[in-house]
PDB file of N, CA and C in Angstrom:
ATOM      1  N   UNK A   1     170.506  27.933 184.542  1.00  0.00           N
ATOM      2  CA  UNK A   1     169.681  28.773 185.369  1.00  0.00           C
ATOM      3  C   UNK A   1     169.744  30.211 184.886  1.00  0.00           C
ATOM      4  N   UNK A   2     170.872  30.810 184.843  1.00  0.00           N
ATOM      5  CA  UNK A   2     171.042  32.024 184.169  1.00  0.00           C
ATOM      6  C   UNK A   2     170.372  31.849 182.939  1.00  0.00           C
ATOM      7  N   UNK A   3     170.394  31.551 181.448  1.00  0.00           N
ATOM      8  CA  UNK A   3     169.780  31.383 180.250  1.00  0.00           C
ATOM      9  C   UNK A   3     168.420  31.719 180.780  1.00  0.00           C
ATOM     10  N   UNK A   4     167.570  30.561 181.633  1.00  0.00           N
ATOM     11  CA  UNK A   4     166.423  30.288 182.169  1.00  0.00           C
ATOM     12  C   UNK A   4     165.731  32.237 182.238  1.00  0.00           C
ATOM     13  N   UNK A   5     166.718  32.637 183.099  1.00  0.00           N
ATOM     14  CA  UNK A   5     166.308  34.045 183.853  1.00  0.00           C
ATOM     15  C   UNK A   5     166.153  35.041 182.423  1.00  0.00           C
ATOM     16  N   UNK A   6     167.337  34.861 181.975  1.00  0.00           N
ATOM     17  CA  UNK A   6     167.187  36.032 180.866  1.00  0.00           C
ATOM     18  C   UNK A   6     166.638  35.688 179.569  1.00  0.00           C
ATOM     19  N   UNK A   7     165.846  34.336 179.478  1.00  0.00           N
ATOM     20  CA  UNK A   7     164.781  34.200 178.384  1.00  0.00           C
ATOM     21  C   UNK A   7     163.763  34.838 179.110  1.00  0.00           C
ATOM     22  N   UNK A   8     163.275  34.977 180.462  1.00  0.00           N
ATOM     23  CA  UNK A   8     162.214  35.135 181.229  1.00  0.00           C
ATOM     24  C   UNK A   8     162.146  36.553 181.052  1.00  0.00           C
ATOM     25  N   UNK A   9     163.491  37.439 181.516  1.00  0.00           N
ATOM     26  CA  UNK A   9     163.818  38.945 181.417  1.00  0.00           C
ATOM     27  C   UNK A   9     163.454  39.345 179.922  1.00  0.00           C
ATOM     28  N   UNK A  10     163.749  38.774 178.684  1.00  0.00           N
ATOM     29  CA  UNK A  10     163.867  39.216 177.338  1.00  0.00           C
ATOM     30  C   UNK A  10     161.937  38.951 177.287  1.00  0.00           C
ATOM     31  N   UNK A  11     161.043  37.975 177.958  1.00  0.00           N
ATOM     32  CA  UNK A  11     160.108  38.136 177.451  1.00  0.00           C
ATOM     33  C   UNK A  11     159.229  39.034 177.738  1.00  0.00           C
ATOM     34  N   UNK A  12     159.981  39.336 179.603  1.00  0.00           N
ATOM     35  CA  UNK A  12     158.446  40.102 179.839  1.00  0.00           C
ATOM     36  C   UNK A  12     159.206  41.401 179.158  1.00  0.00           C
ATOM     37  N   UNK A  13     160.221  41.997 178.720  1.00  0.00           N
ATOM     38  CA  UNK A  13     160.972  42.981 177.970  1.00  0.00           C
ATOM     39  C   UNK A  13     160.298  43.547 177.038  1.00  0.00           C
ATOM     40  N   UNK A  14     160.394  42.173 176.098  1.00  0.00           N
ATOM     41  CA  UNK A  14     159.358  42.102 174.938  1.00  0.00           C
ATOM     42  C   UNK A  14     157.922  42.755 174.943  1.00  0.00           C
ATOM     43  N   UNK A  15     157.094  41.871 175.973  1.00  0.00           N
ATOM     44  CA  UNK A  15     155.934  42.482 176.306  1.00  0.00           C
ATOM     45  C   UNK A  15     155.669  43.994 176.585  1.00  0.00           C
ATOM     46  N   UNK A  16     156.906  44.382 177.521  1.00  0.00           N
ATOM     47  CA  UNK A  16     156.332  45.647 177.933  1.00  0.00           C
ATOM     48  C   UNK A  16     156.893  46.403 176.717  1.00  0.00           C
ATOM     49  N   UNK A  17     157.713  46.205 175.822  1.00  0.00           N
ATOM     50  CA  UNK A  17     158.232  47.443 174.560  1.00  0.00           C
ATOM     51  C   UNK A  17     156.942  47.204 173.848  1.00  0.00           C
ATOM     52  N   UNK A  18     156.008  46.168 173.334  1.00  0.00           N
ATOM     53  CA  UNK A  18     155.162  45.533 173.006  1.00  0.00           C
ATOM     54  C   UNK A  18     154.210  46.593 172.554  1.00  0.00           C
ATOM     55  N   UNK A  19     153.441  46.516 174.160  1.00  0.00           N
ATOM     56  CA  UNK A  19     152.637  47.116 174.678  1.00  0.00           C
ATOM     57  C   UNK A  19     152.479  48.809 174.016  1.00  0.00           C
ATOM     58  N   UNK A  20     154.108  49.154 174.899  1.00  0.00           N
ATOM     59  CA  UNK A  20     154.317  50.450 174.649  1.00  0.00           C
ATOM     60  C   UNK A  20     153.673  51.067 173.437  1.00  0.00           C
ATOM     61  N   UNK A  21     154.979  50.254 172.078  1.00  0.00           N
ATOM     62  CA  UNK A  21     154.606  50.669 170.805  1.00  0.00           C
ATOM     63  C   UNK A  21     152.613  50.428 170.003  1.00  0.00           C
ATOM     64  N   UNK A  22     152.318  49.567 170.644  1.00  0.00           N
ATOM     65  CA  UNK A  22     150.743  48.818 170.736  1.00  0.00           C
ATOM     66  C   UNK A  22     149.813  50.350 170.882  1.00  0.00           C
ATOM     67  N   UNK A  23     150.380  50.763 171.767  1.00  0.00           N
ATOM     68  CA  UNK A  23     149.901  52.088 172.591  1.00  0.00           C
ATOM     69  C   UNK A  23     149.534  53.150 171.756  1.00  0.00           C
ATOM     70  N   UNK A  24     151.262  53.520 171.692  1.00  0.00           N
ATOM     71  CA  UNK A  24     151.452  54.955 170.965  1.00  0.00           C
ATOM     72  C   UNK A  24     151.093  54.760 169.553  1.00  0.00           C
ATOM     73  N   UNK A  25     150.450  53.496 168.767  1.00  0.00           N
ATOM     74  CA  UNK A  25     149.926  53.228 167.520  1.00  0.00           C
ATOM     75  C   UNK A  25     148.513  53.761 167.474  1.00  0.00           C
ATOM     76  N   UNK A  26     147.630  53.319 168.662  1.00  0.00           N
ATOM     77  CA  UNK A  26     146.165  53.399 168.773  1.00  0.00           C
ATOM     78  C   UNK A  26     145.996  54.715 169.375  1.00  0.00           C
ATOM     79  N   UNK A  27     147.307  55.745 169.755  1.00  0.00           N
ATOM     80  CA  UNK A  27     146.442  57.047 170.279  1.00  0.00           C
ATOM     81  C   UNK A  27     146.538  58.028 169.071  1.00  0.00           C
ATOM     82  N   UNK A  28     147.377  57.279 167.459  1.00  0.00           N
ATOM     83  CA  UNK A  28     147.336  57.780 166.478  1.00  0.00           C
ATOM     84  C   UNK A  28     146.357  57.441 165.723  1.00  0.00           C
ATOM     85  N   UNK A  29     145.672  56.477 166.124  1.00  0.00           N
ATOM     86  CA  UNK A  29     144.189  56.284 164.879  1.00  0.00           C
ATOM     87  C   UNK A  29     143.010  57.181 165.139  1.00  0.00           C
ATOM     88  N   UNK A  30     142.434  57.959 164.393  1.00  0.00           N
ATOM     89  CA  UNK A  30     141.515  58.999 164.224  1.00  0.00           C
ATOM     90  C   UNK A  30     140.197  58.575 164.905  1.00  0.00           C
ATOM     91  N   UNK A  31     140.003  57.025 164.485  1.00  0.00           N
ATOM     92  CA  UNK A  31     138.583  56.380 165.247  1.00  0.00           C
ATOM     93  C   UNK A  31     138.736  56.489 166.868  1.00  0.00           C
ATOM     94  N   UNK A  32     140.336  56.090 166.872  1.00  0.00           N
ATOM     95  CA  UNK A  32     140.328  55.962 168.736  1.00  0.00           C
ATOM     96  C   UNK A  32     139.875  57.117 169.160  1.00  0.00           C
ATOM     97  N   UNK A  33     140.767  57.950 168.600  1.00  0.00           N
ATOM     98  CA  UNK A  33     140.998  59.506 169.203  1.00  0.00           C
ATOM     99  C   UNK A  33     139.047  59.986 169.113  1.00  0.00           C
ATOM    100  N   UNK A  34     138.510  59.380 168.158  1.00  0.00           N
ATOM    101  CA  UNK A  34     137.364  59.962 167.998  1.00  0.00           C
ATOM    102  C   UNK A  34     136.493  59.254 169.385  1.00  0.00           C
ATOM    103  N   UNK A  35     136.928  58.256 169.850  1.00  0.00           N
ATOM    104  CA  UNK A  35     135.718  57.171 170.467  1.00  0.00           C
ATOM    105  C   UNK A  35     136.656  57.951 172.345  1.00  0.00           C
ATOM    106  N   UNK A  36     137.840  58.399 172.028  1.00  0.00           N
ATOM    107  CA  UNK A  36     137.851  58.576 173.302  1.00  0.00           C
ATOM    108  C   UNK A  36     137.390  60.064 173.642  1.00  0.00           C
ATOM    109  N   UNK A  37     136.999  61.026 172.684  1.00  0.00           N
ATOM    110  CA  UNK A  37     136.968  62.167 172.761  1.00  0.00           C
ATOM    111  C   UNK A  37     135.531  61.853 173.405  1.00  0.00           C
ATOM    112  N   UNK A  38     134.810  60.931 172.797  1.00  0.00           N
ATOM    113  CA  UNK A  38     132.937  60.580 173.222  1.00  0.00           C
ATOM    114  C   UNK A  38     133.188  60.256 174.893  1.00  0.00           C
ATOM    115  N   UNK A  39     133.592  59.691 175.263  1.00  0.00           N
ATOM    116  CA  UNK A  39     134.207  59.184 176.238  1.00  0.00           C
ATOM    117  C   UNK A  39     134.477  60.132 177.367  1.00  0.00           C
ATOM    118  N   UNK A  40     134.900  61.526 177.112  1.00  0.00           N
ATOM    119  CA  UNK A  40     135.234  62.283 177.597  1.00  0.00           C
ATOM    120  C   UNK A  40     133.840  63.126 178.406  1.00  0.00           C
ATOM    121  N   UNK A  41     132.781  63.074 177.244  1.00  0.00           N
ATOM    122  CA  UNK A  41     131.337  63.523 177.568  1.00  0.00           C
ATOM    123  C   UNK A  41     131.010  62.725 178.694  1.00  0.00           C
ATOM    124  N   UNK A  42     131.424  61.549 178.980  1.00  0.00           N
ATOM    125  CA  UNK A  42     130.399  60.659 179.898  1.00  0.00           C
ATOM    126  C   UNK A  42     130.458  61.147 181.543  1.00  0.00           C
ATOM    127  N   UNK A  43     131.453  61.412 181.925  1.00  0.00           N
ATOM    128  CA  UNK A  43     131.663  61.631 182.956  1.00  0.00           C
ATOM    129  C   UNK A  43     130.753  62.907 183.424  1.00  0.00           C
ATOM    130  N   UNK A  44     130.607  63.588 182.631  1.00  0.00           N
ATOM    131  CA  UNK A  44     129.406  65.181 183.362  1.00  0.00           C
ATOM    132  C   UNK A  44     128.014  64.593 183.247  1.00  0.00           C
ATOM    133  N   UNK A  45     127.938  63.581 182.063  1.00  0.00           N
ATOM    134  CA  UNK A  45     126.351  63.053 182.385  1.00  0.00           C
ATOM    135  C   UNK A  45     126.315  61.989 183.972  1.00  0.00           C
ATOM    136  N   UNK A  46     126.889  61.552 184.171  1.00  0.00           N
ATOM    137  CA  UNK A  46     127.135  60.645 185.114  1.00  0.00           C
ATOM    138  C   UNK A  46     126.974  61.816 186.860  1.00  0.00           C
ATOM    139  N   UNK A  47     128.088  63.278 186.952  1.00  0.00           N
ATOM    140  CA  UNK A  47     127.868  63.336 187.563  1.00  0.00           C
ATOM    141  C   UNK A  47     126.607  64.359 187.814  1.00  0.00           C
ATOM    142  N   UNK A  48     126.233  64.876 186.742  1.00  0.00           N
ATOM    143  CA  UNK A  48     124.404  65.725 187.015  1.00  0.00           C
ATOM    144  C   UNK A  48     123.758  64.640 187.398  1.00  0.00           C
ATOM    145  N   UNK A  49     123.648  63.509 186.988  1.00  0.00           N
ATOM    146  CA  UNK A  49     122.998  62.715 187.555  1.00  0.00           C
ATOM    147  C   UNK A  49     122.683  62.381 188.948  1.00  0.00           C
ATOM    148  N   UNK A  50     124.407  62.228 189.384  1.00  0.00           N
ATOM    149  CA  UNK A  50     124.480  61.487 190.805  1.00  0.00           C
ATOM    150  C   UNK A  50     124.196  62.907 191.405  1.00  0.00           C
ATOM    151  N   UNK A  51     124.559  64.312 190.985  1.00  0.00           N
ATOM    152  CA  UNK A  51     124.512  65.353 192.083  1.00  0.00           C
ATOM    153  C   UNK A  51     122.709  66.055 192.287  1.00  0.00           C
ATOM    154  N   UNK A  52     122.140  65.048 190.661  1.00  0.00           N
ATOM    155  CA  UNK A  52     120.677  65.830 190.740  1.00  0.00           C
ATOM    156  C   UNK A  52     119.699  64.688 191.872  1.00  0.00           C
ATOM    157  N   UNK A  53     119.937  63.485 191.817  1.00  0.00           N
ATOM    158  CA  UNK A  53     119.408  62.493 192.233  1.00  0.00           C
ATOM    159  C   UNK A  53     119.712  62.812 193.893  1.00  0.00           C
ATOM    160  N   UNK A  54     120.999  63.215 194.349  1.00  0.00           N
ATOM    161  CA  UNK A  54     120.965  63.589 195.793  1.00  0.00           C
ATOM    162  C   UNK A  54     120.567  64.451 196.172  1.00  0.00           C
ATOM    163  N   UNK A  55     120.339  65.679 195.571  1.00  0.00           N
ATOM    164  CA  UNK A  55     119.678  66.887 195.702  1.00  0.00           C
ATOM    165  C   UNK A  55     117.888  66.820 196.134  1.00  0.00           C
ATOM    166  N   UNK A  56     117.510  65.739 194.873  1.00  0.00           N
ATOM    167  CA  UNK A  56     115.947  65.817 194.976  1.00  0.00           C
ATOM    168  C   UNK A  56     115.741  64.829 195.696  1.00  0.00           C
ATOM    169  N   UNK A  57     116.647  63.897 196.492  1.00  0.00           N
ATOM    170  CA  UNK A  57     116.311  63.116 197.505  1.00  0.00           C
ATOM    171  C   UNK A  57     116.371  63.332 199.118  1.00  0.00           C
ATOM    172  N   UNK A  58     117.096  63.965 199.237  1.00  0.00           N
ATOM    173  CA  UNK A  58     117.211  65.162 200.363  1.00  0.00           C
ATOM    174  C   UNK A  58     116.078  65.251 201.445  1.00  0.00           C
ATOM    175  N   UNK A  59     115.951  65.107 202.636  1.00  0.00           N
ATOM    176  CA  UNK A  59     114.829  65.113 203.303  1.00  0.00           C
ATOM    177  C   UNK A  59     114.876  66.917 203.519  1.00  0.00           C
ATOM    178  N   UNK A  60     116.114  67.159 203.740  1.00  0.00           N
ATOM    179  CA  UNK A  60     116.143  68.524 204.020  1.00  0.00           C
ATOM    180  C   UNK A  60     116.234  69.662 202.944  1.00  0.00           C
ATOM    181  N   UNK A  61     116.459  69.396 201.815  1.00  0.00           N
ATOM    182  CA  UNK A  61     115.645  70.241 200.804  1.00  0.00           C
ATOM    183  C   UNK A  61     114.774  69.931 200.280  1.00  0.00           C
ATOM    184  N   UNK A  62     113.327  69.638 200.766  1.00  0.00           N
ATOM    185  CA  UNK A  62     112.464  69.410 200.445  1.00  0.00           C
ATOM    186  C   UNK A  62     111.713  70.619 200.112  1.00  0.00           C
ATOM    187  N   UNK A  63     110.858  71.176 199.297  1.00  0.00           N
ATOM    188  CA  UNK A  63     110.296  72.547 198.697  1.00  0.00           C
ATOM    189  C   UNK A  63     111.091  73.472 197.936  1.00  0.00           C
ATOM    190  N   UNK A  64     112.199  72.239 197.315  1.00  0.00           N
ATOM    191  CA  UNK A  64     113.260  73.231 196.600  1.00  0.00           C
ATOM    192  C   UNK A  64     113.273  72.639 195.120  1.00  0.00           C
ATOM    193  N   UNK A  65     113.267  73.671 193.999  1.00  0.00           N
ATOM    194  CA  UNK A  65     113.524  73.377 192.854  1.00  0.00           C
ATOM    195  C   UNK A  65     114.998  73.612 192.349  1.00  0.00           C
ATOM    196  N   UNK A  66     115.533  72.339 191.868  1.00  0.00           N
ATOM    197  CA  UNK A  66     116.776  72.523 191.162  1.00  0.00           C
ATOM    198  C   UNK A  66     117.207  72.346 189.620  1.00  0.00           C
ATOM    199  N   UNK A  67     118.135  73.032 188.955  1.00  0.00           N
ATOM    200  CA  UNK A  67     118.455  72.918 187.996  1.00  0.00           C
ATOM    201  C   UNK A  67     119.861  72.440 187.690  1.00  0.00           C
ATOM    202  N   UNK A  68     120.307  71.670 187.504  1.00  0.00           N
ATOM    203  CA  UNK A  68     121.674  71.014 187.285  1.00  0.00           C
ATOM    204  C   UNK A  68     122.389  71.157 186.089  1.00  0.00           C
ATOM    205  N   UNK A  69     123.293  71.848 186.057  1.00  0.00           N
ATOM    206  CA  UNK A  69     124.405  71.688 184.748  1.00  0.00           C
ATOM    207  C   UNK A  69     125.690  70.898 185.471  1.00  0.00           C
ATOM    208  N   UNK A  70     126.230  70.788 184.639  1.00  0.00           N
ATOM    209  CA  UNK A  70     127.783  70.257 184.472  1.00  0.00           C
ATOM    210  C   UNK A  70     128.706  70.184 183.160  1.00  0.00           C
ATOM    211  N   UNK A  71     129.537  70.862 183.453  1.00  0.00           N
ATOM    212  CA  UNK A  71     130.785  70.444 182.416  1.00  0.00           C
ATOM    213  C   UNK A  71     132.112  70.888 182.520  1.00  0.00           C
ATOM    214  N   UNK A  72     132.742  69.826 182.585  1.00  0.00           N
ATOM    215  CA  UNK A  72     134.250  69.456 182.672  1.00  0.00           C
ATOM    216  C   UNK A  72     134.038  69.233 184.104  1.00  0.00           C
ATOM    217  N   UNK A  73     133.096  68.610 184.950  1.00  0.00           N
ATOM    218  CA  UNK A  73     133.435  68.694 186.112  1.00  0.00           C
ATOM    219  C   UNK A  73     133.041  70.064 187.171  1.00  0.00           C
ATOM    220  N   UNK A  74     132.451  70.997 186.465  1.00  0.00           N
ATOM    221  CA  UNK A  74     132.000  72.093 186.938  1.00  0.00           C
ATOM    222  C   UNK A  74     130.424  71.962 187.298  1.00  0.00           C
ATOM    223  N   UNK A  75     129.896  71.842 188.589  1.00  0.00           N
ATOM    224  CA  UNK A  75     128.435  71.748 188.281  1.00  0.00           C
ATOM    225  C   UNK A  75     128.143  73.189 188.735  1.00  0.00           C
ATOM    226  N   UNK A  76     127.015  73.445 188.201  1.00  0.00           N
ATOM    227  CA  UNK A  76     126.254  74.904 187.964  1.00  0.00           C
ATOM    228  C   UNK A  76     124.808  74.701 188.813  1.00  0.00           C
ATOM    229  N   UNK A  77     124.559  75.039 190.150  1.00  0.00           N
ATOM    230  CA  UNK A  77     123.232  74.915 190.368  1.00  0.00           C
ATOM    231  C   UNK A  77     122.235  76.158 190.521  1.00  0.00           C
ATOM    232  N   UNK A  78     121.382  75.836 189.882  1.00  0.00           N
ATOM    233  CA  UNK A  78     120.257  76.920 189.828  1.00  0.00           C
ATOM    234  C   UNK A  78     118.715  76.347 190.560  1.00  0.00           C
ATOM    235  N   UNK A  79     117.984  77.566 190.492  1.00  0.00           N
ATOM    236  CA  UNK A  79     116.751  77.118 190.611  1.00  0.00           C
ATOM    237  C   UNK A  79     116.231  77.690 192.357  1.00  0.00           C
ATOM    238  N   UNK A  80     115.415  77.585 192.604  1.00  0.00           N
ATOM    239  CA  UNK A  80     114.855  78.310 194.211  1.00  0.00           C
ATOM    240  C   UNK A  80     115.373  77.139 194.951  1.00  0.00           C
ATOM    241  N   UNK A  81     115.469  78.354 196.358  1.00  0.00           N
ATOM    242  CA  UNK A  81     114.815  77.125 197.804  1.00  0.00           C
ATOM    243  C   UNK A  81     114.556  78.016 198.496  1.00  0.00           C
ATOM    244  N   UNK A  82     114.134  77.597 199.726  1.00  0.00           N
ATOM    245  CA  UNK A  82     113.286  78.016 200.915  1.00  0.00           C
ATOM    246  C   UNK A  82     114.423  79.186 201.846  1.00  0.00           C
ATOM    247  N   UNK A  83     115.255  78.836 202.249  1.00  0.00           N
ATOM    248  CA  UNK A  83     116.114  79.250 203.070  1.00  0.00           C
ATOM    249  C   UNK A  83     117.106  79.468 203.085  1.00  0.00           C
ATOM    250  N   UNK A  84     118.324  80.434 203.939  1.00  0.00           N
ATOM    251  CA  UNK A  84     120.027  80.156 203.173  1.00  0.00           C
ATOM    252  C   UNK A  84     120.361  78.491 203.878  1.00  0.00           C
ATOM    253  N   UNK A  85     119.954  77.963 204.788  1.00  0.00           N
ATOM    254  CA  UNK A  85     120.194  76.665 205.514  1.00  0.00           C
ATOM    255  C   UNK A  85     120.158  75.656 204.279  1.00  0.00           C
ATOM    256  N   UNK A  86     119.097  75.736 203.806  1.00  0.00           N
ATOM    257  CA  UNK A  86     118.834  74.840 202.152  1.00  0.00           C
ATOM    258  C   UNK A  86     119.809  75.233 200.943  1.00  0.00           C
ATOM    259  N   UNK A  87     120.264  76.394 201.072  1.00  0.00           N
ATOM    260  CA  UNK A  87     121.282  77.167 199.831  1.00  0.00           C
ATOM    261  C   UNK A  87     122.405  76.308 200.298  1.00  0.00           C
ATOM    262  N   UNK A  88     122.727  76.276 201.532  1.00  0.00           N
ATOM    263  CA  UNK A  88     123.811  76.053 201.676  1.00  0.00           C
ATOM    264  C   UNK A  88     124.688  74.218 201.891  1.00  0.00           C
ATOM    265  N   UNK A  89     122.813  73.931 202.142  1.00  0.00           N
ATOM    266  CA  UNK A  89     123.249  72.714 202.296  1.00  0.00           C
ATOM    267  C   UNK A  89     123.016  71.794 200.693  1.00  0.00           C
ATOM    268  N   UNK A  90     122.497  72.251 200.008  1.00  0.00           N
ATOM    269  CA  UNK A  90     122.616  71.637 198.257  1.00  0.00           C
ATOM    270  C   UNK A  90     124.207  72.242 198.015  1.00  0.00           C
ATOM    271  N   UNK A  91     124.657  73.283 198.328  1.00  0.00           N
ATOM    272  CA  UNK A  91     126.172  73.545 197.790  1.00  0.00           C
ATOM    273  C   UNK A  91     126.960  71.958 198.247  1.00  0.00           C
ATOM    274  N   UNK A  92     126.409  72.271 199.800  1.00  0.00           N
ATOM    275  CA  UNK A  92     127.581  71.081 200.569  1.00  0.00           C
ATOM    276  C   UNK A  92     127.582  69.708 199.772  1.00  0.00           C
ATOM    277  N   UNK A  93     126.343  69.213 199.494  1.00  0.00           N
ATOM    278  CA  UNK A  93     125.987  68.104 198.943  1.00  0.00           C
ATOM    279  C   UNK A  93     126.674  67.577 197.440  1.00  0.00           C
ATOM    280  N   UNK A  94     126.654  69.020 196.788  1.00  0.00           N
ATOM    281  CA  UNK A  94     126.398  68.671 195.587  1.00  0.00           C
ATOM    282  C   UNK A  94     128.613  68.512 195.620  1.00  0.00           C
ATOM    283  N   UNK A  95     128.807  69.585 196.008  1.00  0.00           N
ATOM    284  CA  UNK A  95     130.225  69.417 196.440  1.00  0.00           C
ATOM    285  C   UNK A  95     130.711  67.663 197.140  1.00  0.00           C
ATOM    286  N   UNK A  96     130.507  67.193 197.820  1.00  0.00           N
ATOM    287  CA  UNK A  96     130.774  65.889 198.139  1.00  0.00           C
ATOM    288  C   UNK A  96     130.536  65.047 197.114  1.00  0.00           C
ATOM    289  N   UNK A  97     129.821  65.431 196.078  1.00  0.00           N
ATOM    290  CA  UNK A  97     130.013  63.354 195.085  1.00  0.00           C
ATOM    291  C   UNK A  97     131.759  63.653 194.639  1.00  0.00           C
ATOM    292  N   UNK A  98     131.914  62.679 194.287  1.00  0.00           N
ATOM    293  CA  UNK A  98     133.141  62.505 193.814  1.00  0.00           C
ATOM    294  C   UNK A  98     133.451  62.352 192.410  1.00  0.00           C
ATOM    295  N   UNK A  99     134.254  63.471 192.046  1.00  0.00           N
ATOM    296  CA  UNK A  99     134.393  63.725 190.211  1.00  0.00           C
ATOM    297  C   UNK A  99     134.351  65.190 190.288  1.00  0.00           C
ATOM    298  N   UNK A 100     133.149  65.813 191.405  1.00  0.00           N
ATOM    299  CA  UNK A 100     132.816  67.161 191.041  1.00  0.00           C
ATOM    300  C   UNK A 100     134.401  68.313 191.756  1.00  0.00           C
ATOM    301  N   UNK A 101     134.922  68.963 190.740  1.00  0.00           N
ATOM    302  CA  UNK A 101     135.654  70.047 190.798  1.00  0.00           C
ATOM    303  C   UNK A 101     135.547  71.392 191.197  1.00  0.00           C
ATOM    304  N   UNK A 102     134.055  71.834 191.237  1.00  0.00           N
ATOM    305  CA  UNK A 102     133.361  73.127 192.029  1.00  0.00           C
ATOM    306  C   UNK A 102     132.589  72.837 191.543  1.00  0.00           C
ATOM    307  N   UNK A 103     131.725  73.692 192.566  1.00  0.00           N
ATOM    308  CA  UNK A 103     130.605  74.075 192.339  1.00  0.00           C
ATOM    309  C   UNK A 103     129.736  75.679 192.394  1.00  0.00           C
ATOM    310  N   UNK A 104     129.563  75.835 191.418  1.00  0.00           N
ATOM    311  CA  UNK A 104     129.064  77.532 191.375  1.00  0.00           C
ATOM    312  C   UNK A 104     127.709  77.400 191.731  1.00  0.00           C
ATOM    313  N   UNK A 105     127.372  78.480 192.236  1.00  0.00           N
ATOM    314  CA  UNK A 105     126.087  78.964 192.746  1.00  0.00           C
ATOM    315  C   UNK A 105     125.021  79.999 191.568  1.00  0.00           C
ATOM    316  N   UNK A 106     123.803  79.615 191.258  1.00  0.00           N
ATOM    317  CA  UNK A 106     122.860  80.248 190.656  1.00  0.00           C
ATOM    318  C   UNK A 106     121.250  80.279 191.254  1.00  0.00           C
ATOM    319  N   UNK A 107     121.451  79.380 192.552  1.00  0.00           N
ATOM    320  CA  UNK A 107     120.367  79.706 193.264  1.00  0.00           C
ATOM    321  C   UNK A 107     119.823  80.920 193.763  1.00  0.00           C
ATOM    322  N   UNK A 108     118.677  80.828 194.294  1.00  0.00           N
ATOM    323  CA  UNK A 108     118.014  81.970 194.551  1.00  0.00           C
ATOM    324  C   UNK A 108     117.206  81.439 195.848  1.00  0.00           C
ATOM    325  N   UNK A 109     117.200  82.111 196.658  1.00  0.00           N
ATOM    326  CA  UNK A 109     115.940  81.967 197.761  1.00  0.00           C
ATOM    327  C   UNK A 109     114.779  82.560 197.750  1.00  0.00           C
ATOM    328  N   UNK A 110     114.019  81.630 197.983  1.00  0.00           N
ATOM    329  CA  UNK A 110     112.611  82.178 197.260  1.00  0.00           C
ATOM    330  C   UNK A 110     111.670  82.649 198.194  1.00  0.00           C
ATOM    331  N   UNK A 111     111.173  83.781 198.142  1.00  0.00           N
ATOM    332  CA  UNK A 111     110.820  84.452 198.969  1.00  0.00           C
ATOM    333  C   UNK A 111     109.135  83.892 200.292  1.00  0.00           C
ATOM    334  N   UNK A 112     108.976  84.240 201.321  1.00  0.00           N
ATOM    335  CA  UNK A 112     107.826  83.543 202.046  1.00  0.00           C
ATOM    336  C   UNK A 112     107.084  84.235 201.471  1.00  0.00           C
ATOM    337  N   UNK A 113     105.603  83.219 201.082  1.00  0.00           N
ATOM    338  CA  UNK A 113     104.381  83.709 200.808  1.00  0.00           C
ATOM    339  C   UNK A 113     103.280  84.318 201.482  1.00  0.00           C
TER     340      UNK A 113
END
């Protein structure tokens, strides 16, 4: 029974030193490092997306033009709206997806005609 246990202990052992060294091999190959650096881009396209798509779906900013940046997690919004109620509620919005780290302001309220 003992033998039993510590062939069992030596394998998953094995596995996890395994792994480890498996690891610290592939964060030294130039392709990885290159494919995870791409990798790194995806996440700001993902969230202009999700923060531009809630913005222009909005019942309550409706008559508002937006401009969306992002990077590293920083989104940048620009572009008019109607009111500070609308300024303030694209901040709130764009602030709630999840990923986003701040959000800076470049809006403008656009004046009544």
């Amino acid at each position: 029974m003992i033998n039993r246990n510590l062939a069992i202990t030596g394998i998953v052992l094995a596995t996890m030193l395994g792994s480890l060294g498996l690891s610290a091999f592939a964060t030294d190959n130039p392709q990885t490092i290159a494919a995870l650096g791409a990798t790194v881009e995806a996440p700001d396209g993902v969230l202009h997306d999700k923060v531009e798509t809630l913005l222009r779906t909005d019942v309550g900013l409706v008559g508002s033009q937006f401009r969306v940046l992002s990077k590293s997690g920083v989104i940048t919004l620009g572009g008019t709206v109607p009111d500070e109620h609308s300024l303030r509620r694209a901040l709130d919005l764009a602030s709630s997806v999840r990923g986003v780290r701040e959000v800076r302001n470049a809006m403008e309220i656009d004046s009544p005609k």
